[in-house]
PDB file of N, CA and C in Angstrom:
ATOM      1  N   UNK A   1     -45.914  42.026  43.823  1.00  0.00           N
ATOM      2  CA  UNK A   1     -44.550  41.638  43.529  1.00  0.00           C
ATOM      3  C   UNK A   1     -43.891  41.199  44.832  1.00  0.00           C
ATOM      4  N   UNK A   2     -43.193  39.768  44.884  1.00  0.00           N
ATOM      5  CA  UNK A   2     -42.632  39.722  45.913  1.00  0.00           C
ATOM      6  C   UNK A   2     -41.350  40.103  46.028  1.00  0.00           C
ATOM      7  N   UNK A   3     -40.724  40.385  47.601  1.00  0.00           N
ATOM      8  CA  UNK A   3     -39.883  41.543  47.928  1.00  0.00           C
ATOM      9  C   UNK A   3     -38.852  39.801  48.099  1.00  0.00           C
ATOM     10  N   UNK A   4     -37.408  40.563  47.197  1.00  0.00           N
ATOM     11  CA  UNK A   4     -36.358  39.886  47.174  1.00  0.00           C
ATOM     12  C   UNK A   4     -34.875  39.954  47.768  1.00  0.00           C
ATOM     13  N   UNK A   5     -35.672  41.119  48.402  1.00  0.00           N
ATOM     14  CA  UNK A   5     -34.207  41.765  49.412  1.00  0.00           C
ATOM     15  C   UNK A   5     -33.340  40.609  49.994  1.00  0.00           C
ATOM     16  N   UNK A   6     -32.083  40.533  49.813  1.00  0.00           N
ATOM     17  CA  UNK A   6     -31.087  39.648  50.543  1.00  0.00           C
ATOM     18  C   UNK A   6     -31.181  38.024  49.921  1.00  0.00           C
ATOM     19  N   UNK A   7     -32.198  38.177  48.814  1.00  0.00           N
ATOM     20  CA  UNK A   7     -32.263  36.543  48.682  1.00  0.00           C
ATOM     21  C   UNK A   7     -30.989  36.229  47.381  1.00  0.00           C
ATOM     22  N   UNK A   8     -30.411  35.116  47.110  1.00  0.00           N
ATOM     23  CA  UNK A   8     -29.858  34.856  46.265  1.00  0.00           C
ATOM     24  C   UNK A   8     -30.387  35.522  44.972  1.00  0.00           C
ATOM     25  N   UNK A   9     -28.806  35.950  43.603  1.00  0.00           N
ATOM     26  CA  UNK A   9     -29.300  36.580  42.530  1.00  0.00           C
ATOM     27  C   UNK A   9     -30.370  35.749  41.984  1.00  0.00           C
ATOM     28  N   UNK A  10     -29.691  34.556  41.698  1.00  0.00           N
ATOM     29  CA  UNK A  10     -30.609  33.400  40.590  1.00  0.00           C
ATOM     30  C   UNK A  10     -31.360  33.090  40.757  1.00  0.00           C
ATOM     31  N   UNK A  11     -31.888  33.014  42.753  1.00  0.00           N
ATOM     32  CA  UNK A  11     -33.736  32.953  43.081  1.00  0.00           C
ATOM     33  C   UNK A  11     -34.194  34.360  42.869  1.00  0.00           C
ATOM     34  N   UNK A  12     -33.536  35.396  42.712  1.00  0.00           N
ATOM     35  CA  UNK A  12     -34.329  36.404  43.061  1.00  0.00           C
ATOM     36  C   UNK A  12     -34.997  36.058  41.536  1.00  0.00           C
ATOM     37  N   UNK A  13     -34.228  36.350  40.794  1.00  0.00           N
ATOM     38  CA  UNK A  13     -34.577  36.319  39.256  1.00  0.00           C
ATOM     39  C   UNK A  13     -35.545  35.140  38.872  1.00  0.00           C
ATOM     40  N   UNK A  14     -35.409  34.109  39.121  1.00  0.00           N
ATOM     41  CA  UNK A  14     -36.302  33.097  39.099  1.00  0.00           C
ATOM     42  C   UNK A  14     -37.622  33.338  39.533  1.00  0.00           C
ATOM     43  N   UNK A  15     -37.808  34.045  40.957  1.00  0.00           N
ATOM     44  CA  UNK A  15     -39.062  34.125  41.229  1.00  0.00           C
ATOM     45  C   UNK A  15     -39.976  35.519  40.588  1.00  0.00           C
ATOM     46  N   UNK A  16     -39.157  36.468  40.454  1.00  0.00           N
ATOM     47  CA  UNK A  16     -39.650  37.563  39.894  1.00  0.00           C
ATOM     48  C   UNK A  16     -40.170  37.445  38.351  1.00  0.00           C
ATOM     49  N   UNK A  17     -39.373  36.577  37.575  1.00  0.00           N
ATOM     50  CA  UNK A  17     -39.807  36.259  36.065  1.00  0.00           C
ATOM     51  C   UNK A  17     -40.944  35.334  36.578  1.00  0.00           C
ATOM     52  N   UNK A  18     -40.966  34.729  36.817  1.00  0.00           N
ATOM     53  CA  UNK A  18     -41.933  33.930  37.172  1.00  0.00           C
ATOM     54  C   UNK A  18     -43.213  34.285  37.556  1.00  0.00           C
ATOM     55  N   UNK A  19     -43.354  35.728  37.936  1.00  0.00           N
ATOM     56  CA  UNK A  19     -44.397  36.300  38.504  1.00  0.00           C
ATOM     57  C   UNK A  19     -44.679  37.584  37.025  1.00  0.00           C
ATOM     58  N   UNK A  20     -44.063  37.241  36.361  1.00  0.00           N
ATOM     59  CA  UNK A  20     -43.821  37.946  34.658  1.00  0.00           C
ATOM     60  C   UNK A  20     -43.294  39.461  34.754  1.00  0.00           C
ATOM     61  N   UNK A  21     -41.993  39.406  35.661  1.00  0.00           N
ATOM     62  CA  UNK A  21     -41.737  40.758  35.779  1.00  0.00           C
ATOM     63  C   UNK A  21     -40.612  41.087  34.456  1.00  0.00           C
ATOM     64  N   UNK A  22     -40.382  42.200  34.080  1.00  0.00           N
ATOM     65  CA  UNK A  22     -38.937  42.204  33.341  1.00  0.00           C
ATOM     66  C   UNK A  22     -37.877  42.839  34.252  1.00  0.00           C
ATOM     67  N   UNK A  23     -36.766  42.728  33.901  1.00  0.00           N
ATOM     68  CA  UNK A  23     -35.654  42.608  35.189  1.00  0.00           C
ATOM     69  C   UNK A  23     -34.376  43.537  34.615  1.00  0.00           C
ATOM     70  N   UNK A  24     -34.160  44.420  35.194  1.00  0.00           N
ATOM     71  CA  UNK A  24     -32.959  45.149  35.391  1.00  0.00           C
ATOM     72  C   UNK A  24     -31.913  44.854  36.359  1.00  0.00           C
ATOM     73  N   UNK A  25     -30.884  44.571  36.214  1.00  0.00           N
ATOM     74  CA  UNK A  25     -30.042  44.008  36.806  1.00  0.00           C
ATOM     75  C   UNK A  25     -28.669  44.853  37.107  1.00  0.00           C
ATOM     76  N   UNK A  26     -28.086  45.502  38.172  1.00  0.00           N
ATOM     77  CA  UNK A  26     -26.692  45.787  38.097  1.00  0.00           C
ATOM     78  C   UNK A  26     -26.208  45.505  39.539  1.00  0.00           C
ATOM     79  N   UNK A  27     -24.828  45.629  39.250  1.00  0.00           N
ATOM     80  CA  UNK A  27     -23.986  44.604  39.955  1.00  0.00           C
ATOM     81  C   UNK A  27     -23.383  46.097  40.899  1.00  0.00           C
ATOM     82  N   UNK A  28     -23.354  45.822  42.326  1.00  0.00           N
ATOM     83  CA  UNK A  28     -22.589  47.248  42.858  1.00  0.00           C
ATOM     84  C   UNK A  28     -21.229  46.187  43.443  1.00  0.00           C
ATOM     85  N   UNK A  29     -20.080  46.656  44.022  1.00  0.00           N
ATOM     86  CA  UNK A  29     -19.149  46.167  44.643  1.00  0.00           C
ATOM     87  C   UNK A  29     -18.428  47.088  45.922  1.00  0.00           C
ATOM     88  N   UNK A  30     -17.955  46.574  46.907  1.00  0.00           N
ATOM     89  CA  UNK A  30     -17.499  47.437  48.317  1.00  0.00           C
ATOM     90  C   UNK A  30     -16.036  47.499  47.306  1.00  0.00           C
ATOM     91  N   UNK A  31     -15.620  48.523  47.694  1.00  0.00           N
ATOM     92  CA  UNK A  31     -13.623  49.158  47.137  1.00  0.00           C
ATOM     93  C   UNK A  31     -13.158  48.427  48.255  1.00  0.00           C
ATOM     94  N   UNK A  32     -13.384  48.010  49.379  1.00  0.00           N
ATOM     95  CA  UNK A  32     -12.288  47.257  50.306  1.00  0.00           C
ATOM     96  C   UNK A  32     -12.892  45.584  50.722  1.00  0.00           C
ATOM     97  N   UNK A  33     -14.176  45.588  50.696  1.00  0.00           N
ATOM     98  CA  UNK A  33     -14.763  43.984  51.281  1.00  0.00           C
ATOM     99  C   UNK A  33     -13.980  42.910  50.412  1.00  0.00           C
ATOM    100  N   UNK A  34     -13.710  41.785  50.858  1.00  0.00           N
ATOM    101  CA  UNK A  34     -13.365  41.098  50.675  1.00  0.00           C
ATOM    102  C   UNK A  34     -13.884  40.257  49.090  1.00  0.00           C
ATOM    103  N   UNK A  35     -13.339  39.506  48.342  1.00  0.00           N
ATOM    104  CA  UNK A  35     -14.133  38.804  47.263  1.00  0.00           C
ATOM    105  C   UNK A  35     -14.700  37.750  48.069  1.00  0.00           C
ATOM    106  N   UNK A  36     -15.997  38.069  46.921  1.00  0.00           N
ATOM    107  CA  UNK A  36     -17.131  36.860  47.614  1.00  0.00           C
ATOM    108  C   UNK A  36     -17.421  35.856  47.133  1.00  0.00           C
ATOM    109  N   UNK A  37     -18.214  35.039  47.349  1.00  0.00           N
ATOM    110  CA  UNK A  37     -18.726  33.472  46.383  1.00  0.00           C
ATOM    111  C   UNK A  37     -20.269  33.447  46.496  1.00  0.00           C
ATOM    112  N   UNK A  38     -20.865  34.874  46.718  1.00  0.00           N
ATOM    113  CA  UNK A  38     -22.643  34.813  46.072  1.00  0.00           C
ATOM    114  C   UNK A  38     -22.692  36.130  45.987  1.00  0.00           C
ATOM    115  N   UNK A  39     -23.933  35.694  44.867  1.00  0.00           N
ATOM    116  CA  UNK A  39     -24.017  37.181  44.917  1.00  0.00           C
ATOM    117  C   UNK A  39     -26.304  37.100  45.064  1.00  0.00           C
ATOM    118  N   UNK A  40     -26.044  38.271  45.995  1.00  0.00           N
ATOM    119  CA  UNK A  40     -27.196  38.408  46.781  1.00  0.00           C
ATOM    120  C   UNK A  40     -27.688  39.919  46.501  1.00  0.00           C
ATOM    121  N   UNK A  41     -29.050  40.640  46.491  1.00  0.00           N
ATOM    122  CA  UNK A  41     -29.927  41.127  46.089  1.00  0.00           C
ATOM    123  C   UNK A  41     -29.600  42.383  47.296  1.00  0.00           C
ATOM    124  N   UNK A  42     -29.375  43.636  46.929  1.00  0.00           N
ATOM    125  CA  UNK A  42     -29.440  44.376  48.239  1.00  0.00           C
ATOM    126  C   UNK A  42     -30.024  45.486  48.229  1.00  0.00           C
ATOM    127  N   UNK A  43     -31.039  46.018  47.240  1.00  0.00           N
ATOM    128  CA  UNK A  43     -31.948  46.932  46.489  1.00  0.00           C
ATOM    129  C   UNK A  43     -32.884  46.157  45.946  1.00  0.00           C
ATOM    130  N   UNK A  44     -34.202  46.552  45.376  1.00  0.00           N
ATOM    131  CA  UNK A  44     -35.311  46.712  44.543  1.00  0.00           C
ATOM    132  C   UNK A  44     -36.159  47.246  44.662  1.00  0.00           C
ATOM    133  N   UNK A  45     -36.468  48.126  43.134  1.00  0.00           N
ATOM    134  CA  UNK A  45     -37.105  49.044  42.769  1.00  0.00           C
ATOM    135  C   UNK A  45     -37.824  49.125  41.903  1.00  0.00           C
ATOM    136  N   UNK A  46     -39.125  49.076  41.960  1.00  0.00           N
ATOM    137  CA  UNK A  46     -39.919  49.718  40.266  1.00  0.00           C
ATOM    138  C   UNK A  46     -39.378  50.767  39.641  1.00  0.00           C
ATOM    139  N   UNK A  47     -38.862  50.911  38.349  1.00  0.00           N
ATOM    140  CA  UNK A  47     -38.435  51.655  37.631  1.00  0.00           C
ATOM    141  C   UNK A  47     -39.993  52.195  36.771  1.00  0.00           C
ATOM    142  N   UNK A  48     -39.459  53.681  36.303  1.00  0.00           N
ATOM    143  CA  UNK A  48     -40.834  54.196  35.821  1.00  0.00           C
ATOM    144  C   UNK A  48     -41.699  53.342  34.701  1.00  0.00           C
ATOM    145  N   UNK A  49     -40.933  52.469  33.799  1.00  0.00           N
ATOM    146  CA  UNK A  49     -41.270  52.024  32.542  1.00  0.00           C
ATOM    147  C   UNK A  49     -41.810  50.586  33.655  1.00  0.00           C
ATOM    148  N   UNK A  50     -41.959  50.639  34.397  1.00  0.00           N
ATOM    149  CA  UNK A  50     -42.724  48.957  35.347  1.00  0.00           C
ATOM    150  C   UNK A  50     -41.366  47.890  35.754  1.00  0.00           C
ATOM    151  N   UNK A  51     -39.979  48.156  34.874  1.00  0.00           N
ATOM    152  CA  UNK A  51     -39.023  46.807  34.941  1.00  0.00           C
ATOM    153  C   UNK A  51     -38.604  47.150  36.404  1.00  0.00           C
ATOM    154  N   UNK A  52     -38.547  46.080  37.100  1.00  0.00           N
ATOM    155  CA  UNK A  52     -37.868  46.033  38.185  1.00  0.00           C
ATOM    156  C   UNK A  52     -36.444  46.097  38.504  1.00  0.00           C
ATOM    157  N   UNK A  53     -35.585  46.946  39.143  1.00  0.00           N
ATOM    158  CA  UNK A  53     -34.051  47.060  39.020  1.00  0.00           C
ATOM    159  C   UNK A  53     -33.824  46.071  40.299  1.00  0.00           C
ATOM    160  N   UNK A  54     -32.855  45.518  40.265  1.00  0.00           N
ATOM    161  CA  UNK A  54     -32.435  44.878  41.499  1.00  0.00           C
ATOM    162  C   UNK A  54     -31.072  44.835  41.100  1.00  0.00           C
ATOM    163  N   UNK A  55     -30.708  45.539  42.545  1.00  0.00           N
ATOM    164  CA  UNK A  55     -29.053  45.691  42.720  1.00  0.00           C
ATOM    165  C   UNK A  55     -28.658  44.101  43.142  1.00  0.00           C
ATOM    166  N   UNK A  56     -27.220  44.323  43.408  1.00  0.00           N
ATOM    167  CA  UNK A  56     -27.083  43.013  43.850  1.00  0.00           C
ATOM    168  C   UNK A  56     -25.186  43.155  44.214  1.00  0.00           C
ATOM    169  N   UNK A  57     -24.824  42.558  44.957  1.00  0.00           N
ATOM    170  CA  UNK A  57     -23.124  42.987  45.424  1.00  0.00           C
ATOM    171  C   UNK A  57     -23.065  41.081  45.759  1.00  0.00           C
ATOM    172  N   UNK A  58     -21.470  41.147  45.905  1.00  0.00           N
ATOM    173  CA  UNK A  58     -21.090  39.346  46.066  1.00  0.00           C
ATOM    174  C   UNK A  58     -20.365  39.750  47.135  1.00  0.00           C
ATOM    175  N   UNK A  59     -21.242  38.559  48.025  1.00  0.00           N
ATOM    176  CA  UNK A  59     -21.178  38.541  49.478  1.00  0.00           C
ATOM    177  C   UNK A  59     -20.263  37.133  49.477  1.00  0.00           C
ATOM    178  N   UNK A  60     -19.072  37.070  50.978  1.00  0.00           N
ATOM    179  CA  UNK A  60     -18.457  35.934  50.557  1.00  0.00           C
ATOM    180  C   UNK A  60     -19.939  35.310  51.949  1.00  0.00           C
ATOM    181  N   UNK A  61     -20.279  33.921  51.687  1.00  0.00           N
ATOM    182  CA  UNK A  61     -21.163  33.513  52.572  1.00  0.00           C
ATOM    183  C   UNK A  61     -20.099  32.191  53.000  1.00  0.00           C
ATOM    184  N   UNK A  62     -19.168  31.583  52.916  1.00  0.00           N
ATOM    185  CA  UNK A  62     -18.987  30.119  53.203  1.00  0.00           C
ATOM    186  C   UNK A  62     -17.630  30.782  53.552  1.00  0.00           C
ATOM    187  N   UNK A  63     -17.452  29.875  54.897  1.00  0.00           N
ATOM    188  CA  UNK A  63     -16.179  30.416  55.475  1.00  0.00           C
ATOM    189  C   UNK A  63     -15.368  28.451  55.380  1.00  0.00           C
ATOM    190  N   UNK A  64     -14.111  29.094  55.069  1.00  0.00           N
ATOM    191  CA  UNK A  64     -13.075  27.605  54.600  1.00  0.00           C
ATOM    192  C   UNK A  64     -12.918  27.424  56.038  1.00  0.00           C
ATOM    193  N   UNK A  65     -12.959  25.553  56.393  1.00  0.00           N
ATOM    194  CA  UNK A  65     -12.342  24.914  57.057  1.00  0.00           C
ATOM    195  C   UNK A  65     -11.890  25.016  58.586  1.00  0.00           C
ATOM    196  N   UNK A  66     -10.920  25.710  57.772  1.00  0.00           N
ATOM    197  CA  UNK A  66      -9.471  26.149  58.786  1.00  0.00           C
ATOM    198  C   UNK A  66      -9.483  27.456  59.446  1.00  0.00           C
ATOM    199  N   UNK A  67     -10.730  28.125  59.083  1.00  0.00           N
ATOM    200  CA  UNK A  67     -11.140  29.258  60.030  1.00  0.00           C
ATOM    201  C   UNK A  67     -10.700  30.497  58.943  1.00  0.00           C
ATOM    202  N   UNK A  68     -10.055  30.529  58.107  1.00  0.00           N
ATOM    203  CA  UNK A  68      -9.614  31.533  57.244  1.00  0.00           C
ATOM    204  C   UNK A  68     -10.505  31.828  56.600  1.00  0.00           C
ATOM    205  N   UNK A  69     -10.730  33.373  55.996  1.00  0.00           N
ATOM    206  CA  UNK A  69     -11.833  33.519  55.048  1.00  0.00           C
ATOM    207  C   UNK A  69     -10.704  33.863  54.016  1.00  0.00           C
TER     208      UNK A  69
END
């Protein structure tokens, strides 16, 4: 199984089905970080039944312009 740590949700998922995994999915969030515009992979785990869990939190990655996030 390849390791998806930090990669985008929709590649992670893409490559893992692809390799015929089944996929558990939950979403964690920081109480103070900022809102983000991706959301990226920051756990995975074999779960006992074989499905793979992969956490995942939304990271802001693209900073505007004008220097403001």
């Amino acid at each position: 199984m390849t390791s998806v740590l930090g990669f985008e949700l929709s590649r992670a998922v893409s490559l893992l089905t692809g390799e015929g995994c089944r996929l558990s999915l939950l979403q964690t969030a920081s109480k103070t970080g900022p809102v983000g515009d991706e959301d990226r992979v920051i756990r995975q785990r074999v779960l006992e039944d074989g499905t793979v869990e992969l956490v995942y939190a939304r990271f802001r990655t693209h900073i505007e312009e004008n220097g403001g996030m």
